[in-house]
PDB file of N, CA and C in Angstrom:
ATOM      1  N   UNK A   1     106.100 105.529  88.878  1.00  0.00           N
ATOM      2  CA  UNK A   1     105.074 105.471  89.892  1.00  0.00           C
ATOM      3  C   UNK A   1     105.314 106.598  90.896  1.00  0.00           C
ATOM      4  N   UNK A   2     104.341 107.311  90.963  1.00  0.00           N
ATOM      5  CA  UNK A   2     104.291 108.537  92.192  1.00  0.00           C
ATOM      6  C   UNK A   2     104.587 107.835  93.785  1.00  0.00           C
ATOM      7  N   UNK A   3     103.720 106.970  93.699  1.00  0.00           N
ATOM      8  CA  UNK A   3     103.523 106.367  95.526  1.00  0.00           C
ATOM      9  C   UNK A   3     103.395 105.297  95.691  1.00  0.00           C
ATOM     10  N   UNK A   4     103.877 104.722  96.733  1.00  0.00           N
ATOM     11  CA  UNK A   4     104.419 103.347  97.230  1.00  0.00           C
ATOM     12  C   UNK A   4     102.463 103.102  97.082  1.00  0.00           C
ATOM     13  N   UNK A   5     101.895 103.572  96.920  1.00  0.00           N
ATOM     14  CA  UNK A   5     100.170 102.970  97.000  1.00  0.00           C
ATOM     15  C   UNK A   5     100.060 103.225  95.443  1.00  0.00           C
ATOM     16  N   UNK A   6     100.547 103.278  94.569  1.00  0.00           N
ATOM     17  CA  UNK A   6     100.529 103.382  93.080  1.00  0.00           C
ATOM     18  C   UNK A   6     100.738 101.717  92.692  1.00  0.00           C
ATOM     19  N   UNK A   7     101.624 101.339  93.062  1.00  0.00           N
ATOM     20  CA  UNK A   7     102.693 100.150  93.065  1.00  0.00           C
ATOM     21  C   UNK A   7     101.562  99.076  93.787  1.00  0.00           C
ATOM     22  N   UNK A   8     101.572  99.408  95.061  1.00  0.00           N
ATOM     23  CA  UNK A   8     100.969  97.963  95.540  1.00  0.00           C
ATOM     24  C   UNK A   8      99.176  98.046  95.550  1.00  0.00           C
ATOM     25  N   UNK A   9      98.637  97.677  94.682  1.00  0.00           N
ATOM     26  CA  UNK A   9      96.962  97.960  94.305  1.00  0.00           C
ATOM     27  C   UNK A   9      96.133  97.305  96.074  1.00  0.00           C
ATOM     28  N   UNK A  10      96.487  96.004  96.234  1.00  0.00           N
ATOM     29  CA  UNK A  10      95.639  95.427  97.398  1.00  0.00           C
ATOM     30  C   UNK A  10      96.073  94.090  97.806  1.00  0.00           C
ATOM     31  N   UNK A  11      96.339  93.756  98.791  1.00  0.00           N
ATOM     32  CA  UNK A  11      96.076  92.408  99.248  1.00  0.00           C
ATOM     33  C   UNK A  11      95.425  91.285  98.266  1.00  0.00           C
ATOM     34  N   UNK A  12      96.174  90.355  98.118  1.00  0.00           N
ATOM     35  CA  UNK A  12      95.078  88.957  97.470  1.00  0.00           C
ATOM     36  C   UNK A  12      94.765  88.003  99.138  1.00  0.00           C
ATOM     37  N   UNK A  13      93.785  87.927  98.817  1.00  0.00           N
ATOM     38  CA  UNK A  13      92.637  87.158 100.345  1.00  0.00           C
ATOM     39  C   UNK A  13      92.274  85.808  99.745  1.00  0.00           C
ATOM     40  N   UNK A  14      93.447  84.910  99.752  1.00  0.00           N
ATOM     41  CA  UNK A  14      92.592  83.729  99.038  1.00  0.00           C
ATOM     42  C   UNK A  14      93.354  82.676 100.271  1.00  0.00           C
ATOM     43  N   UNK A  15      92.474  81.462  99.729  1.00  0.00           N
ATOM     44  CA  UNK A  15      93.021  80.560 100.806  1.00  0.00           C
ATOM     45  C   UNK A  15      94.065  80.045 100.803  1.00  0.00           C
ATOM     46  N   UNK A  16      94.884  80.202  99.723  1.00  0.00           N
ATOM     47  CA  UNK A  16      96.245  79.728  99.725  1.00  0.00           C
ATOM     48  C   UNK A  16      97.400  81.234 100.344  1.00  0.00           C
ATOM     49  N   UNK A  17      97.345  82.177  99.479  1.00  0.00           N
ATOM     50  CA  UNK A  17      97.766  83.577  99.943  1.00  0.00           C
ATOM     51  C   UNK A  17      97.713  83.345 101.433  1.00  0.00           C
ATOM     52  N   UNK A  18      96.561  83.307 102.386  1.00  0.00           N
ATOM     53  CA  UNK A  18      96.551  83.278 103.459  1.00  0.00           C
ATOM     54  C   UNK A  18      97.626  82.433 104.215  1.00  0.00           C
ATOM     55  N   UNK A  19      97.805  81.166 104.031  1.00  0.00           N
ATOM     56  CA  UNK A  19      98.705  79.797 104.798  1.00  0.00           C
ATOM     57  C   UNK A  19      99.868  80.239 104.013  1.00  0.00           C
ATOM     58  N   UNK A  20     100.194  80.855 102.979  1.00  0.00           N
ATOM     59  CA  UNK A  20     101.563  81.591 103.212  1.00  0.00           C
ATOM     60  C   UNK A  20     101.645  82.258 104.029  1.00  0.00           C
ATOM     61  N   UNK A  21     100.891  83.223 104.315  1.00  0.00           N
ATOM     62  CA  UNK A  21     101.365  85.092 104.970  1.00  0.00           C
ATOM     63  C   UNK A  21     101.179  83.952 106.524  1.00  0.00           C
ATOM     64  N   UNK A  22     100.090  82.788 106.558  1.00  0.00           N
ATOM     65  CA  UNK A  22      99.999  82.495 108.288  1.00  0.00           C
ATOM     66  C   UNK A  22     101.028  81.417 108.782  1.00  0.00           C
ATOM     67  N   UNK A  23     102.111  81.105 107.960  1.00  0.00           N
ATOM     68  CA  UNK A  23     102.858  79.873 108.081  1.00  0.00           C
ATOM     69  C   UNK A  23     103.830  80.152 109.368  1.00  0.00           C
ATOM     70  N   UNK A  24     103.646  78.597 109.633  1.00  0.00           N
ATOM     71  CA  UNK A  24     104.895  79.001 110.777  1.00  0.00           C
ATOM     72  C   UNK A  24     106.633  79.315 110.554  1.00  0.00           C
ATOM     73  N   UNK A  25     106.964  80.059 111.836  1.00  0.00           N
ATOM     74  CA  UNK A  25     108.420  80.264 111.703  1.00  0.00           C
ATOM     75  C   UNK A  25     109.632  78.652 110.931  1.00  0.00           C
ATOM     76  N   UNK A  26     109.291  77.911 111.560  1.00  0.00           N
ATOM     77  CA  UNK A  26     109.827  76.682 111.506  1.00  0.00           C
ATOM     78  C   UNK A  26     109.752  76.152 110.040  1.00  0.00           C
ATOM     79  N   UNK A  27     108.430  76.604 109.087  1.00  0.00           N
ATOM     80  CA  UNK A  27     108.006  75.766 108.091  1.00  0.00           C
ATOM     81  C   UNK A  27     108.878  76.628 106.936  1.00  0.00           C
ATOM     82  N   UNK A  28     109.435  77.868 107.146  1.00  0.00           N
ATOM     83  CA  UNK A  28     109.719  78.763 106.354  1.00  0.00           C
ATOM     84  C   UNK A  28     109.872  80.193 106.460  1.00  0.00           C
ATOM     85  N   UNK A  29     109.900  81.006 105.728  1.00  0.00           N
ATOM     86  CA  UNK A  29     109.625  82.237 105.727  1.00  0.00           C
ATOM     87  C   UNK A  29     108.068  82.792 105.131  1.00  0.00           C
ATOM     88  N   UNK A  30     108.035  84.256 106.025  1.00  0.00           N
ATOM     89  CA  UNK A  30     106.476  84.338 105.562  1.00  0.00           C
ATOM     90  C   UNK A  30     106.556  85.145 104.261  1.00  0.00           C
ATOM     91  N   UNK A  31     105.362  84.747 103.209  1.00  0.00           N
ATOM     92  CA  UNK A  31     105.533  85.222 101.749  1.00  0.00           C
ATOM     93  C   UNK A  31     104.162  85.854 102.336  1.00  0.00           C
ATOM     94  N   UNK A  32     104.133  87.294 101.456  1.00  0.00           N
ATOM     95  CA  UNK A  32     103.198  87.974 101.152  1.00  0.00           C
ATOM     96  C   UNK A  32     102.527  88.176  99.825  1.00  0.00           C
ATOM     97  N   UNK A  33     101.498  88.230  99.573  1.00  0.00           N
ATOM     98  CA  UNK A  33     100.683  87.877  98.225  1.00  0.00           C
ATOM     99  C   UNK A  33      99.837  89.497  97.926  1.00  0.00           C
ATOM    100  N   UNK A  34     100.189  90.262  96.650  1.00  0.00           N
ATOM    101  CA  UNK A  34      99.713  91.750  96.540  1.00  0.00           C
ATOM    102  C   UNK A  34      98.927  91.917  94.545  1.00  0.00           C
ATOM    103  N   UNK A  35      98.298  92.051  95.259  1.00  0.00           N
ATOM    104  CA  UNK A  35      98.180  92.945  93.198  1.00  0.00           C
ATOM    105  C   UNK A  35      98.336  93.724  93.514  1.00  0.00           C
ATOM    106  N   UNK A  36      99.499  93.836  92.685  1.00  0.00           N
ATOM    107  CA  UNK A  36     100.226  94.617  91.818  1.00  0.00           C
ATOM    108  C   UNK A  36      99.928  95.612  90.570  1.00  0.00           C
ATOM    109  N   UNK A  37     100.147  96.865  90.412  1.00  0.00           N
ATOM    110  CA  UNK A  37     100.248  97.543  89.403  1.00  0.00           C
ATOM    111  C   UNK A  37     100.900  96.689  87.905  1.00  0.00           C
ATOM    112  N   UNK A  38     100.221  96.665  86.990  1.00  0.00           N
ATOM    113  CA  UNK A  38     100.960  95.258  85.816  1.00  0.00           C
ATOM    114  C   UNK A  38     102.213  96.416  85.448  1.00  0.00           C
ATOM    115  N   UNK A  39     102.713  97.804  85.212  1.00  0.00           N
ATOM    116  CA  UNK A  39     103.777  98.664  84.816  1.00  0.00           C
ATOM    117  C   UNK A  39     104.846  98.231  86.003  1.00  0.00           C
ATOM    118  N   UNK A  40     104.638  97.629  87.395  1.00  0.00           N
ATOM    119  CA  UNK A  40     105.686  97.885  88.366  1.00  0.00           C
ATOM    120  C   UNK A  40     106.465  96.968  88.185  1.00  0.00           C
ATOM    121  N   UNK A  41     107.853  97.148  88.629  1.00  0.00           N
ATOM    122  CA  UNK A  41     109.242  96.059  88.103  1.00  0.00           C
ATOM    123  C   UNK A  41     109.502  95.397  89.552  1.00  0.00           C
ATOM    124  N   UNK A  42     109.820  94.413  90.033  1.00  0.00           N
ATOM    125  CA  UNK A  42     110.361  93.781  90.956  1.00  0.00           C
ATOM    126  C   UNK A  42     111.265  94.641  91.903  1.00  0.00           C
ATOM    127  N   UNK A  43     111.631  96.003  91.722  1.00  0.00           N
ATOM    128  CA  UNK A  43     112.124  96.555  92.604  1.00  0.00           C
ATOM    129  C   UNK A  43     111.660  97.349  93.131  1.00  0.00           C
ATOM    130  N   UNK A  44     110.053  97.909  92.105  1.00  0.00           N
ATOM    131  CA  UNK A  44     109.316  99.323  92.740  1.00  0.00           C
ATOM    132  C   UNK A  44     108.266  98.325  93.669  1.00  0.00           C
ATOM    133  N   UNK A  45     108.191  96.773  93.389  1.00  0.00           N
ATOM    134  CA  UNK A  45     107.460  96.209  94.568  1.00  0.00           C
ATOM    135  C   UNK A  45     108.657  96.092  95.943  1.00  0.00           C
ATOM    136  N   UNK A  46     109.653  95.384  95.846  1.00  0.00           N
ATOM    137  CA  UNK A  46     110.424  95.554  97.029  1.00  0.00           C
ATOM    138  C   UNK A  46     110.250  96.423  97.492  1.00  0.00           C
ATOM    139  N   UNK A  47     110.755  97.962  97.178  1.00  0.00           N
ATOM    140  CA  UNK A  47     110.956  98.995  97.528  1.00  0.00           C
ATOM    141  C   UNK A  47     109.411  99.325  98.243  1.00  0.00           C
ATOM    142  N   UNK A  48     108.421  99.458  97.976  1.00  0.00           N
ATOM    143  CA  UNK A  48     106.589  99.941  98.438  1.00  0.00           C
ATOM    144  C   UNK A  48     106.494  98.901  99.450  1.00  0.00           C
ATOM    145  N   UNK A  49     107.125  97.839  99.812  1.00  0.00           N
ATOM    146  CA  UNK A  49     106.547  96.527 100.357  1.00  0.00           C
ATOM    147  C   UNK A  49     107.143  96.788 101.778  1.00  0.00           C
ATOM    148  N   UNK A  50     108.758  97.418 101.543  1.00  0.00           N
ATOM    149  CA  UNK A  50     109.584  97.797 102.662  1.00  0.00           C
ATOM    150  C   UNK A  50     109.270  99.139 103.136  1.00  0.00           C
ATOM    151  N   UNK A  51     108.752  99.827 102.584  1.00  0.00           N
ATOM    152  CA  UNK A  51     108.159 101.266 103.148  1.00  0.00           C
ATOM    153  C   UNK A  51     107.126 101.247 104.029  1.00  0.00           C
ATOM    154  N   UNK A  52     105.919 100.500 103.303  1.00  0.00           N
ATOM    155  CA  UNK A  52     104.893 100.368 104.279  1.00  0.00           C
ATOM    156  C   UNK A  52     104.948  99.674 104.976  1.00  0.00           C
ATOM    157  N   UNK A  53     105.358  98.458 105.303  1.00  0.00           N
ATOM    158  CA  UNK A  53     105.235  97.427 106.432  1.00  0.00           C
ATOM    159  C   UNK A  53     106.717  97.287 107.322  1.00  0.00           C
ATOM    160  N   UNK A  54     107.504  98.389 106.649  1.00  0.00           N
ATOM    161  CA  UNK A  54     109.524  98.665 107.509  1.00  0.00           C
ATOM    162  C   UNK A  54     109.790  96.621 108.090  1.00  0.00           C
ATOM    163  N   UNK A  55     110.041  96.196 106.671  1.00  0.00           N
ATOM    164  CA  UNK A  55     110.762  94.724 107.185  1.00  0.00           C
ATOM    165  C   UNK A  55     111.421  94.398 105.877  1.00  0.00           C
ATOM    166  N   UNK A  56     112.265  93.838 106.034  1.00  0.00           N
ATOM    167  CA  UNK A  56     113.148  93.798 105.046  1.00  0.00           C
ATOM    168  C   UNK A  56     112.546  92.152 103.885  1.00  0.00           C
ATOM    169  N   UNK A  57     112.855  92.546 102.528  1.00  0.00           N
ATOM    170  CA  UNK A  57     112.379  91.766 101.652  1.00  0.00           C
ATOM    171  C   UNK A  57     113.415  91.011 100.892  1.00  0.00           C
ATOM    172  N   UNK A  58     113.144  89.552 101.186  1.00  0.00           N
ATOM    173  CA  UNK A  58     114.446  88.847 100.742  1.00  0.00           C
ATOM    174  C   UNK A  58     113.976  88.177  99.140  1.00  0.00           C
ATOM    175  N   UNK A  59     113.071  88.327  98.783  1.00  0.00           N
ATOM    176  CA  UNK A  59     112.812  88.185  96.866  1.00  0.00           C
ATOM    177  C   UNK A  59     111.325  88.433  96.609  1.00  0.00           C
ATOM    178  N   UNK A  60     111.059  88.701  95.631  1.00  0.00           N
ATOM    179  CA  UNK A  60     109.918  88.769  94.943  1.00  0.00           C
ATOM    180  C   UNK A  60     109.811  88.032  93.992  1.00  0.00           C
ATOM    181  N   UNK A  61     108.821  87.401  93.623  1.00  0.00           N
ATOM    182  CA  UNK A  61     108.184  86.671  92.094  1.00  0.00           C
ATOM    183  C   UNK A  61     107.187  87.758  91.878  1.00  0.00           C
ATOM    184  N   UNK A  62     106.813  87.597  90.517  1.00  0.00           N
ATOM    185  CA  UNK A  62     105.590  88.159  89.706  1.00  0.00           C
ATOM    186  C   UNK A  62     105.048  87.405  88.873  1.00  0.00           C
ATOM    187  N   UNK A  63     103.736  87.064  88.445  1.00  0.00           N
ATOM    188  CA  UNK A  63     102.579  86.628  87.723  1.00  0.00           C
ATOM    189  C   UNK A  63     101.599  87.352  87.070  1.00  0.00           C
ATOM    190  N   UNK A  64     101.415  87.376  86.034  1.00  0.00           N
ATOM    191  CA  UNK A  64     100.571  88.017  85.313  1.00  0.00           C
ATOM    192  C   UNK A  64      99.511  87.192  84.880  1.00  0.00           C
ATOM    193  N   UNK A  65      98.180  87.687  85.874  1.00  0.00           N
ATOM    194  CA  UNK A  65      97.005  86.606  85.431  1.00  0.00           C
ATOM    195  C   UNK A  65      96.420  87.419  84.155  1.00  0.00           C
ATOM    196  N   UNK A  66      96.031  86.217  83.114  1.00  0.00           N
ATOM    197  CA  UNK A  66      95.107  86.567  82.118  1.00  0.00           C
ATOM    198  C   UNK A  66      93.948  86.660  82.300  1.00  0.00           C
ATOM    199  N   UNK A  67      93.073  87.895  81.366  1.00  0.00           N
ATOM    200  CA  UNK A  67      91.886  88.104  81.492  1.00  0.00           C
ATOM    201  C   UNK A  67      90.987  86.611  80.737  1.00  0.00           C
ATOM    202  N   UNK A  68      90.209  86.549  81.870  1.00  0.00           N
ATOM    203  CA  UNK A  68      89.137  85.145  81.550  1.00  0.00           C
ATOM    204  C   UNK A  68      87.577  85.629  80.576  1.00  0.00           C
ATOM    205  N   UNK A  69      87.677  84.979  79.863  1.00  0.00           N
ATOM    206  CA  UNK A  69      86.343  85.578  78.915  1.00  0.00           C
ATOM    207  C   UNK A  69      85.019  85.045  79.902  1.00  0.00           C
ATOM    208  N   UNK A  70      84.108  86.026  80.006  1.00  0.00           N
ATOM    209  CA  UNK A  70      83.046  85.740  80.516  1.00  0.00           C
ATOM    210  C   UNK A  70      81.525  85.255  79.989  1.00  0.00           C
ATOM    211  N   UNK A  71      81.445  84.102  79.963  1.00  0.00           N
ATOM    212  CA  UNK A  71      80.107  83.981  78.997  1.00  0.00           C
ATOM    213  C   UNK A  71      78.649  84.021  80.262  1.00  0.00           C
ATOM    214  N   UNK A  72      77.810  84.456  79.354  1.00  0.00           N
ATOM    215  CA  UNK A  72      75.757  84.350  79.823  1.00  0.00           C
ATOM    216  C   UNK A  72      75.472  84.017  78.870  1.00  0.00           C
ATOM    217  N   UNK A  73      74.334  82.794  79.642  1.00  0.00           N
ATOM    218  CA  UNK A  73      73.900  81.797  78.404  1.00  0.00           C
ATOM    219  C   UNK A  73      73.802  82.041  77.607  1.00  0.00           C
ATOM    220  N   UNK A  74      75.190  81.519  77.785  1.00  0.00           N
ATOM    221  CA  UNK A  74      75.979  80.557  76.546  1.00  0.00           C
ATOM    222  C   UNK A  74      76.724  81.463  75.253  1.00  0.00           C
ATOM    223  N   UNK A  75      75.924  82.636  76.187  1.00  0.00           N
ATOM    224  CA  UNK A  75      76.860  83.781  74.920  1.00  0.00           C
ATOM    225  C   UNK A  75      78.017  84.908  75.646  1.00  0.00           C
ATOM    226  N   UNK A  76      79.135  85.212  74.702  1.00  0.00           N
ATOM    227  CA  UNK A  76      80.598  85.991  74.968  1.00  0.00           C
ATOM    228  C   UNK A  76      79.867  87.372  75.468  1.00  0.00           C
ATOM    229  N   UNK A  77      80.254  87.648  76.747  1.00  0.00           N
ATOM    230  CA  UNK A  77      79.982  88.971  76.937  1.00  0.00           C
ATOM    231  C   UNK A  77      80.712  90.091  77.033  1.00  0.00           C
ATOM    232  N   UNK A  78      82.048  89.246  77.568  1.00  0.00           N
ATOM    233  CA  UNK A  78      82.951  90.235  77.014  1.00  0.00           C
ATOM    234  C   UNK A  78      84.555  89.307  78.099  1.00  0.00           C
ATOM    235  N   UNK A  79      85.221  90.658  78.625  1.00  0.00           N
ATOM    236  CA  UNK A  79      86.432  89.960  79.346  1.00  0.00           C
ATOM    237  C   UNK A  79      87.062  90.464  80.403  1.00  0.00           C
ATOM    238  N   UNK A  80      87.407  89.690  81.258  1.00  0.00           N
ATOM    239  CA  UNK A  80      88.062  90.620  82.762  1.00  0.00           C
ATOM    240  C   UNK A  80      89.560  90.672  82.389  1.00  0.00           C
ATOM    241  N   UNK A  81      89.669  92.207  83.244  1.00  0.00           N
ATOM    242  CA  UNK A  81      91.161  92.619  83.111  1.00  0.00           C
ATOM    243  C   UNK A  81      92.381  91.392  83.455  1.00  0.00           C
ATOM    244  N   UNK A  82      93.209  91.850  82.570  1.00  0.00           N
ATOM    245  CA  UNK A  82      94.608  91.208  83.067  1.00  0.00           C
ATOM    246  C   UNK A  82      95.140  92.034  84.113  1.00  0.00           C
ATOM    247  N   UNK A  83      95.504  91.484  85.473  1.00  0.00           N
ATOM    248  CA  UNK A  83      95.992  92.300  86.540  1.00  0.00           C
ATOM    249  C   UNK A  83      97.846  90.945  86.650  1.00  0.00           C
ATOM    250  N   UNK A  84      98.336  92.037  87.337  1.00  0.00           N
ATOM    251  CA  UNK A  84      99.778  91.270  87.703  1.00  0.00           C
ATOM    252  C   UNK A  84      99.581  91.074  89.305  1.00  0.00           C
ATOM    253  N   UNK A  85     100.445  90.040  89.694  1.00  0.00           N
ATOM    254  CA  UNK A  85      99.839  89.560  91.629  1.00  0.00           C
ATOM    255  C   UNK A  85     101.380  89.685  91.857  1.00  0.00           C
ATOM    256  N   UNK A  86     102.420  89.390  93.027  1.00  0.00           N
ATOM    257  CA  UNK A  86     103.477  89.783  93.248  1.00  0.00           C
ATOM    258  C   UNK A  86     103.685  88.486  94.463  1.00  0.00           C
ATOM    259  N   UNK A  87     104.452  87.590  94.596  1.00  0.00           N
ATOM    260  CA  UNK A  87     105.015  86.849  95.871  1.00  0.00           C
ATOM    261  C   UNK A  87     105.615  87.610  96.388  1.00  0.00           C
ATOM    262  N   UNK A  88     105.972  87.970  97.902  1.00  0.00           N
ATOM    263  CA  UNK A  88     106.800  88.875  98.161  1.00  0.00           C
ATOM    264  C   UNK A  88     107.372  87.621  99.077  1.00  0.00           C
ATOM    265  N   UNK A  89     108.672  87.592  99.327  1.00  0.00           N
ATOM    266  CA  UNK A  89     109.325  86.844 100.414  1.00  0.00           C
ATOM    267  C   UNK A  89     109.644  87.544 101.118  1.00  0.00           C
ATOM    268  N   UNK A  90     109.079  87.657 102.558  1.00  0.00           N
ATOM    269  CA  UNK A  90     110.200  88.147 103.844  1.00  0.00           C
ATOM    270  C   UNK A  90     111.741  87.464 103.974  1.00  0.00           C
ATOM    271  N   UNK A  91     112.675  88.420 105.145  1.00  0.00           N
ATOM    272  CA  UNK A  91     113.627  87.800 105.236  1.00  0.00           C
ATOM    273  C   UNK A  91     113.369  87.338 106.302  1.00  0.00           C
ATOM    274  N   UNK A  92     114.054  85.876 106.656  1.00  0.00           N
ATOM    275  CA  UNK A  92     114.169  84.661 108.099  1.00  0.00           C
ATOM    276  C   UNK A  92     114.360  86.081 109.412  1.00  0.00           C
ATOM    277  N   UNK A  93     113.051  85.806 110.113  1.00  0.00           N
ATOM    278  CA  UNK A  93     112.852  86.774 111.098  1.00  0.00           C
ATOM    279  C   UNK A  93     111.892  87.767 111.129  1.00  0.00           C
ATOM    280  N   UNK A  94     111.771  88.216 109.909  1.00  0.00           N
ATOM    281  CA  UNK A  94     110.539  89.530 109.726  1.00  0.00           C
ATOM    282  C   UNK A  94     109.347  88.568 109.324  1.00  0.00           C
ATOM    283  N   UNK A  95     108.651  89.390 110.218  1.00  0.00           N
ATOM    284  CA  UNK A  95     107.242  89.349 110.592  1.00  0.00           C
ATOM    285  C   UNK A  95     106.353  90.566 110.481  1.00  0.00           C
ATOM    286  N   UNK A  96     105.153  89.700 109.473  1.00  0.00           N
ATOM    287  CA  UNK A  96     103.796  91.190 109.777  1.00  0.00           C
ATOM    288  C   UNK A  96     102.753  90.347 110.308  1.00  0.00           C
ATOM    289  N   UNK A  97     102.044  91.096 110.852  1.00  0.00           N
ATOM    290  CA  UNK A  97     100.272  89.986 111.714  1.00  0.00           C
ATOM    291  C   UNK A  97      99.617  90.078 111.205  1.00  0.00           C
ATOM    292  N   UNK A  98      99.042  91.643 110.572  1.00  0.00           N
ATOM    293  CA  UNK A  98      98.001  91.533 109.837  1.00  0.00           C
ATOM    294  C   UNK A  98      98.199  92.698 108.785  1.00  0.00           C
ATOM    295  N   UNK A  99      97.320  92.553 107.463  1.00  0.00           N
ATOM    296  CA  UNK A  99      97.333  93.880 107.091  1.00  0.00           C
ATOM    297  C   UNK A  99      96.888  95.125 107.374  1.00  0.00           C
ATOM    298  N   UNK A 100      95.888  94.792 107.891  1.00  0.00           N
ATOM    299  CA  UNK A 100      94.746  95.964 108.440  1.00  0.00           C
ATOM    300  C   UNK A 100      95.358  96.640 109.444  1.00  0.00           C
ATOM    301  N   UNK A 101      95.822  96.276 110.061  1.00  0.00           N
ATOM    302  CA  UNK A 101      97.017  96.991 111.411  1.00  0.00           C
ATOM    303  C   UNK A 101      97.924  97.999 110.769  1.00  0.00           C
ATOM    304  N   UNK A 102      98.736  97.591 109.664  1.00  0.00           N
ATOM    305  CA  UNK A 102      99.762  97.946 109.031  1.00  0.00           C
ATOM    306  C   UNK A 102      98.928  99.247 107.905  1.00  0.00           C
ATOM    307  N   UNK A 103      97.715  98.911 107.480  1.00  0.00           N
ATOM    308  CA  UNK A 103      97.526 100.215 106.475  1.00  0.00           C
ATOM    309  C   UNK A 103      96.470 100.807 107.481  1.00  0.00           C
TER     310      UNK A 103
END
């Protein structure tokens, strides 16, 4: 991968993603939720995650969603990409507010 923006494709905006990244100090640490490049390894996400947002990353998970076949009535039209999504765990203390601030 050329660039820490090779690696991390975009934000996932869903309602669960969100009450991670908005959880309180007390309940846990804050996890960040990214698609991911499906070629990047658990360290070229650490590594892009700590560059752009400078806070230190205490683990990552990865998931690879499958492409869902799309039917119109009632017939196969074809299929959406398989993309990979990334948990990122902060470490106890680091904090980001928003993304939009940060890119």
């Amino acid at each position: 991968m050329d660039s820490v923006w090779d690696v991390i494709q975009a934000p996932v905006v869903t309602e669960k993603a969100l009450e991670l990244k908005d959880r309180p100090e007390d309940e846990g640490p804050q996890v960040l939720v990214f698609r991911v490049n499906p070629k990047a390894n658990k360290h070229q996400i650490k590594q892009a995650v700590e560059k752009i947002f400078n806070v230190k990353v205490e683990k990552v998970r990865v998931t690879r969603q499958r492409g869902k076949r799309v039917y119109r009535w009632g017939r196969l039209v074809g299929e959406r990409k398989e993309w990979k999504k990334a948990y990122v765990t902060l470490k106890p203390g680091e904090r980001i507010t928003e993304y939009a601030e940060v890119i």
